[in-house]
Protein backbone atom coordinates (compact mmCIF):
# COMPACT_ATOMS: atom_id res chain seq x y z
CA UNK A 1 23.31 10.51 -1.70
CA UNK A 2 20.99 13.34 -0.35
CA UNK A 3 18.68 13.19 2.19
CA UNK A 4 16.41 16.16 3.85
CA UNK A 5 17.58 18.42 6.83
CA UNK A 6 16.09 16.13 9.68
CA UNK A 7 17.11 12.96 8.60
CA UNK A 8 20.70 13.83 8.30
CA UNK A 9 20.65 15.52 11.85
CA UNK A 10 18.99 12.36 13.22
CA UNK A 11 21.26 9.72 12.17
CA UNK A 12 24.54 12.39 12.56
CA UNK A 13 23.29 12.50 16.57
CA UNK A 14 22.39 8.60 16.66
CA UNK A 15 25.96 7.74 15.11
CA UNK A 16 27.89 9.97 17.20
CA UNK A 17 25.80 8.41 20.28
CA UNK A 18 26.41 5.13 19.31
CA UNK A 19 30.02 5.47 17.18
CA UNK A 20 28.47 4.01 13.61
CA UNK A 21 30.49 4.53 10.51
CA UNK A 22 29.50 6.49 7.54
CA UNK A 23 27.79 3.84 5.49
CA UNK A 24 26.41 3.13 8.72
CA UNK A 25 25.50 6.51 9.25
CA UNK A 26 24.11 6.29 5.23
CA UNK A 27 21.27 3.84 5.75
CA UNK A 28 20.47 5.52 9.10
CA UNK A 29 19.35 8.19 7.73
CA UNK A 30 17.95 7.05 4.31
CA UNK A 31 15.75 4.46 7.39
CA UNK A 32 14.87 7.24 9.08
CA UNK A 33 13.63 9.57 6.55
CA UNK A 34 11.40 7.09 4.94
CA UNK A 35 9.71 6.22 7.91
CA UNK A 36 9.22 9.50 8.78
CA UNK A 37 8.47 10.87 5.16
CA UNK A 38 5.40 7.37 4.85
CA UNK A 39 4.10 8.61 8.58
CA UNK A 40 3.56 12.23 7.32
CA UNK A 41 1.85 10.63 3.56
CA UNK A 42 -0.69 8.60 5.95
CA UNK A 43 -1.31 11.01 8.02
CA UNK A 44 -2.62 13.49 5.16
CA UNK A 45 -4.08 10.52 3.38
CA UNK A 46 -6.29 10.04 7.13
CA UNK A 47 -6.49 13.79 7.42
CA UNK A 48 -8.28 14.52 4.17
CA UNK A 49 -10.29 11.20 4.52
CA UNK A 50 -11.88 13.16 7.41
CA UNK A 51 -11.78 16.03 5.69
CA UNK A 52 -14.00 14.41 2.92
CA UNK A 53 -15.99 12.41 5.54
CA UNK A 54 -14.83 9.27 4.71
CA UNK A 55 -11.91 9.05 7.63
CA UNK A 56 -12.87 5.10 8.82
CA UNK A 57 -13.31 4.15 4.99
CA UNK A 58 -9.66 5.50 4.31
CA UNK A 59 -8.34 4.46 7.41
CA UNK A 60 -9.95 0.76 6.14
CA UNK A 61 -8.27 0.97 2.75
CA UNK A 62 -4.52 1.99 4.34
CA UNK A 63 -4.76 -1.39 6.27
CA UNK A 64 -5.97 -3.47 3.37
CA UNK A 65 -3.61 -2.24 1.30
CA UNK A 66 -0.72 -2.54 3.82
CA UNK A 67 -1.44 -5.66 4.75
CA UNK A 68 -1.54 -7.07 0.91
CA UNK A 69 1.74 -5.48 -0.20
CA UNK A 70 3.80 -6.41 2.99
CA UNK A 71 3.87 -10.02 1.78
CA UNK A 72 2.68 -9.80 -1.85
CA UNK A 73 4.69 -6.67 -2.58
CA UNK A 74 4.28 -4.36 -6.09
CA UNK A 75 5.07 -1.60 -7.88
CA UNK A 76 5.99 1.38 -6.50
CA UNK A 77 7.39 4.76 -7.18
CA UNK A 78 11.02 5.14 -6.83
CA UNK A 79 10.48 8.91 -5.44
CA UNK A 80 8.84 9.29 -1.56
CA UNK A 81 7.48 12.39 -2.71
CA UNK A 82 5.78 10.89 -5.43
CA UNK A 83 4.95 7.82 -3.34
CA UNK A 84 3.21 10.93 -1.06
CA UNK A 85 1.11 12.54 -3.58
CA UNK A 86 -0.14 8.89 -4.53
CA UNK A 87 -0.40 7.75 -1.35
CA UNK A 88 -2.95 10.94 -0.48
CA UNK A 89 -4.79 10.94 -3.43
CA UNK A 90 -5.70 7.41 -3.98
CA UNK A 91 -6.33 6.26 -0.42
CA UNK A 92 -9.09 8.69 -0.06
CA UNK A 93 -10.44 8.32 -3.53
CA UNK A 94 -11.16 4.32 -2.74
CA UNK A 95 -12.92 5.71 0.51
CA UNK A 96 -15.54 7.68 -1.98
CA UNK A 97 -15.50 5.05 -4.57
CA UNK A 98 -16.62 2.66 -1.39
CA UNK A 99 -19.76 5.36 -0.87
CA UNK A 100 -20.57 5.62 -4.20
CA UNK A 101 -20.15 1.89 -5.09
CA UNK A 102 -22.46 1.26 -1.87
CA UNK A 103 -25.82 2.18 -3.45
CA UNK A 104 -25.72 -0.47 -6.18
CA UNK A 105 -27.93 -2.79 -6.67
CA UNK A 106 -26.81 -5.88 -4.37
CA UNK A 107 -25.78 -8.33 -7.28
CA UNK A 108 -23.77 -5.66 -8.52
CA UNK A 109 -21.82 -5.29 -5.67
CA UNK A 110 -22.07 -9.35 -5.03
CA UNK A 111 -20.09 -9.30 -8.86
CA UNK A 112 -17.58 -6.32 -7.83
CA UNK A 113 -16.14 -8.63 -4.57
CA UNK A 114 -16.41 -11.82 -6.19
CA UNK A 115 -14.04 -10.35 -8.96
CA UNK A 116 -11.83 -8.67 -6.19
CA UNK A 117 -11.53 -11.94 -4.20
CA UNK A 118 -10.88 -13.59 -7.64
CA UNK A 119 -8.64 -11.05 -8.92
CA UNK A 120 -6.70 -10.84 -5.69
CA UNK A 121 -6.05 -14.43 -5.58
CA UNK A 122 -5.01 -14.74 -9.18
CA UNK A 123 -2.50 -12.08 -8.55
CA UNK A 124 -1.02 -13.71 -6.40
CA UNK A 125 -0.63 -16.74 -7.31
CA UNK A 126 0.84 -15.33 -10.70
CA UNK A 127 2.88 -12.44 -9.60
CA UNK A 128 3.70 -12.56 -5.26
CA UNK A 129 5.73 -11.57 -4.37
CA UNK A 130 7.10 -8.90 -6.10
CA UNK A 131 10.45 -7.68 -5.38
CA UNK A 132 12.38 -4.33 -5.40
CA UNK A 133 15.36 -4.78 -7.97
CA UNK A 134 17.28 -3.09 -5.23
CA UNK A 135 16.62 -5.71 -2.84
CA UNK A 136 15.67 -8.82 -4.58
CA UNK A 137 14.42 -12.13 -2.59
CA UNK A 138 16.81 -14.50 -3.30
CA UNK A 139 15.81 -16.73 -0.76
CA UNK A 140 13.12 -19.54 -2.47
CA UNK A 141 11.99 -20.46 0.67
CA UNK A 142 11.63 -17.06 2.01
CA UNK A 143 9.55 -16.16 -1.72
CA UNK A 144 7.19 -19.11 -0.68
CA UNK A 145 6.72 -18.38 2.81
CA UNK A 146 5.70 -14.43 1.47
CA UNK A 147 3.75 -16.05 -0.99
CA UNK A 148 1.66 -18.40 1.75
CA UNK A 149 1.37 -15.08 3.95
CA UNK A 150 -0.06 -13.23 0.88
CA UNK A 151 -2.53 -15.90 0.26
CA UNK A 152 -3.25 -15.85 4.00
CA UNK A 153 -3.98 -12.42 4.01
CA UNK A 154 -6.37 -12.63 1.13
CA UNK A 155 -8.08 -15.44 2.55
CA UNK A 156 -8.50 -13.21 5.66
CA UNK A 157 -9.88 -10.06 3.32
CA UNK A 158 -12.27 -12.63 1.42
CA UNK A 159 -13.89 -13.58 4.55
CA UNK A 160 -14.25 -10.56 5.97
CA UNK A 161 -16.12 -9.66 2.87
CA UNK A 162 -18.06 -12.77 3.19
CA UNK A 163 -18.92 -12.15 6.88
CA UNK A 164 -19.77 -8.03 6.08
CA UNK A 165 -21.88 -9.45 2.98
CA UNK A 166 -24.37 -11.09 5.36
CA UNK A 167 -24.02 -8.81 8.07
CA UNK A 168 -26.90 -6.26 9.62
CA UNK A 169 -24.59 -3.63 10.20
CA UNK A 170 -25.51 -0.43 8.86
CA UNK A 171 -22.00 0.13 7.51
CA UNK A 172 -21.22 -3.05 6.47
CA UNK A 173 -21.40 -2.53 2.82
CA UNK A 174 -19.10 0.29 2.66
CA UNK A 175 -16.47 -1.21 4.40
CA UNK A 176 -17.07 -4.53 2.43
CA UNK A 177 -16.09 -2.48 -0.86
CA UNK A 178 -13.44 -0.84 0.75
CA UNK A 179 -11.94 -4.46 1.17
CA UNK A 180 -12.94 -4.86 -2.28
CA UNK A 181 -11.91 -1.98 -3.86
CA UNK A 182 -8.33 -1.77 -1.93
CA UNK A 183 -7.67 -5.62 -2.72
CA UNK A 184 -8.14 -4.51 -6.72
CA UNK A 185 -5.86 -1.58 -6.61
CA UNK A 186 -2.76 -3.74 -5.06
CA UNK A 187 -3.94 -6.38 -7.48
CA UNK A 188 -3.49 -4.30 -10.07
CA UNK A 189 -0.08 -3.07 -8.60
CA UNK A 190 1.29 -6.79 -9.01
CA UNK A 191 0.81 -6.53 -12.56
CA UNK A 192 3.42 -5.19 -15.77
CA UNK A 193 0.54 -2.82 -16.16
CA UNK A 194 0.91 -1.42 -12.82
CA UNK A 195 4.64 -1.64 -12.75
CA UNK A 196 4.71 0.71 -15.94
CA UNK A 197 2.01 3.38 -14.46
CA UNK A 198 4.65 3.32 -11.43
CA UNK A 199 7.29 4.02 -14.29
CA UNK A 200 5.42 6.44 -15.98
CA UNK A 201 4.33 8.43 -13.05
CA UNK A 202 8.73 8.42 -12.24
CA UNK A 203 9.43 9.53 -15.81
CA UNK A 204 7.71 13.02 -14.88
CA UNK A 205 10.45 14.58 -14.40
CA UNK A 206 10.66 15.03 -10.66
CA UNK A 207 14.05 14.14 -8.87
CA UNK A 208 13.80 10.47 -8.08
CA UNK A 209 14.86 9.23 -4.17
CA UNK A 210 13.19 6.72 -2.16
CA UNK A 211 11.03 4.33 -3.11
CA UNK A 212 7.31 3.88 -1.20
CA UNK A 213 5.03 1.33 -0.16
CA UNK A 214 1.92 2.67 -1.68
């Protein structure tokens, strides 16, 4: 297995530091290069968010998103350099979808979070979590405990919608669909549908490597 420059120096230094094994050695640096490799894709997702003038709507879309998939899990790309491009593209894109989508008429946007809470809950109550075939939860309590979190965290997102619905707060609608419009897309990743757009994006013929957490 390959890895880039850095990530094999890293874990060569840490092993010889700390006299870990090869396979040891392995996962060090396959750990260290997809932290490092998901910093950098954040960073340019924040980075062009500013760049685009939307830095706090991205920045609120990362964190929604984050905080779905760490319990509810999805589909992902199996390459971190397609798991980059993604992760810069879309992040941003909800941000301006969040402007746009904020001079609707009020039901309209009362419709678009009622489906996202909606959505989101049905998704995972049907689907969460979803595991990575390479590291499958065997565990049924641990797959109901993630499941419980997930619906925890929606039931946070929901009333922060609620709360920003009613609020005064001159930004309150834009961040509302940002919760809205982030808690769709890793609905949507829960799904067959998403799983095969994740597929179809790998079949591209790039070089696959590590998967992502977009």
């Amino acid at each position: 297995m390959s890895y880039l420059g850095f990530s094999s120096k890293w874990s060569a230094d840490l092993a010889r530091r700390h006299h870990l094994d090869d396979e040891k050695q392995a996962v060090l640096a396959y750990v260290i290069e997809v932290l490092v490799i998901n910093l950098v894709n954040v960073l340019l997702a924040m980075l062009l968010g500013w760049a685009l003038g939307v830095f706090w709507n991205t920045t609120v879309c990362l964190l929604t998103i984050a905080a779905f998939r760490h319990n509810a899990g999805g589909g992902h790309s199996e390459s971190p350099w397609r798991c980059g491009m993604a992760t810069i593209a879309v992040f941003p894109l909800l941000a301006l979808g969040a402007v746009y989508i904020n001079n609707w008429p009020q039901l309209y946007l009362d419709l678009l979070y009622l489906l996202a809470i909606l959505i989101g809950f049905a998704s995972i109550m049907r689907y969460a979590p979803v595991d990575n075939s390479k590291a499958p939860i065997v565990s049924p309590v641990r797959r109901k405990r993630l499941k419980f979190l997930a619906f925890s965290i929606m039931t946070i997102i929901a009333l922060l919608i609620g709360g920003l619905r009613v609020s005064t707060w001159e930004r309150s609608a834009q961040i509302a669909a940002c919760l809205a419009l982030s808690s769709l897309w890793a609905a949507f990743n829960l799904t067959p549908v998403g799983h095969r757009l994740w597929g179809f994006i790998d079949s591209i013929g790039i070089k696959k490597g590590r998967g992502c957490t977009n």
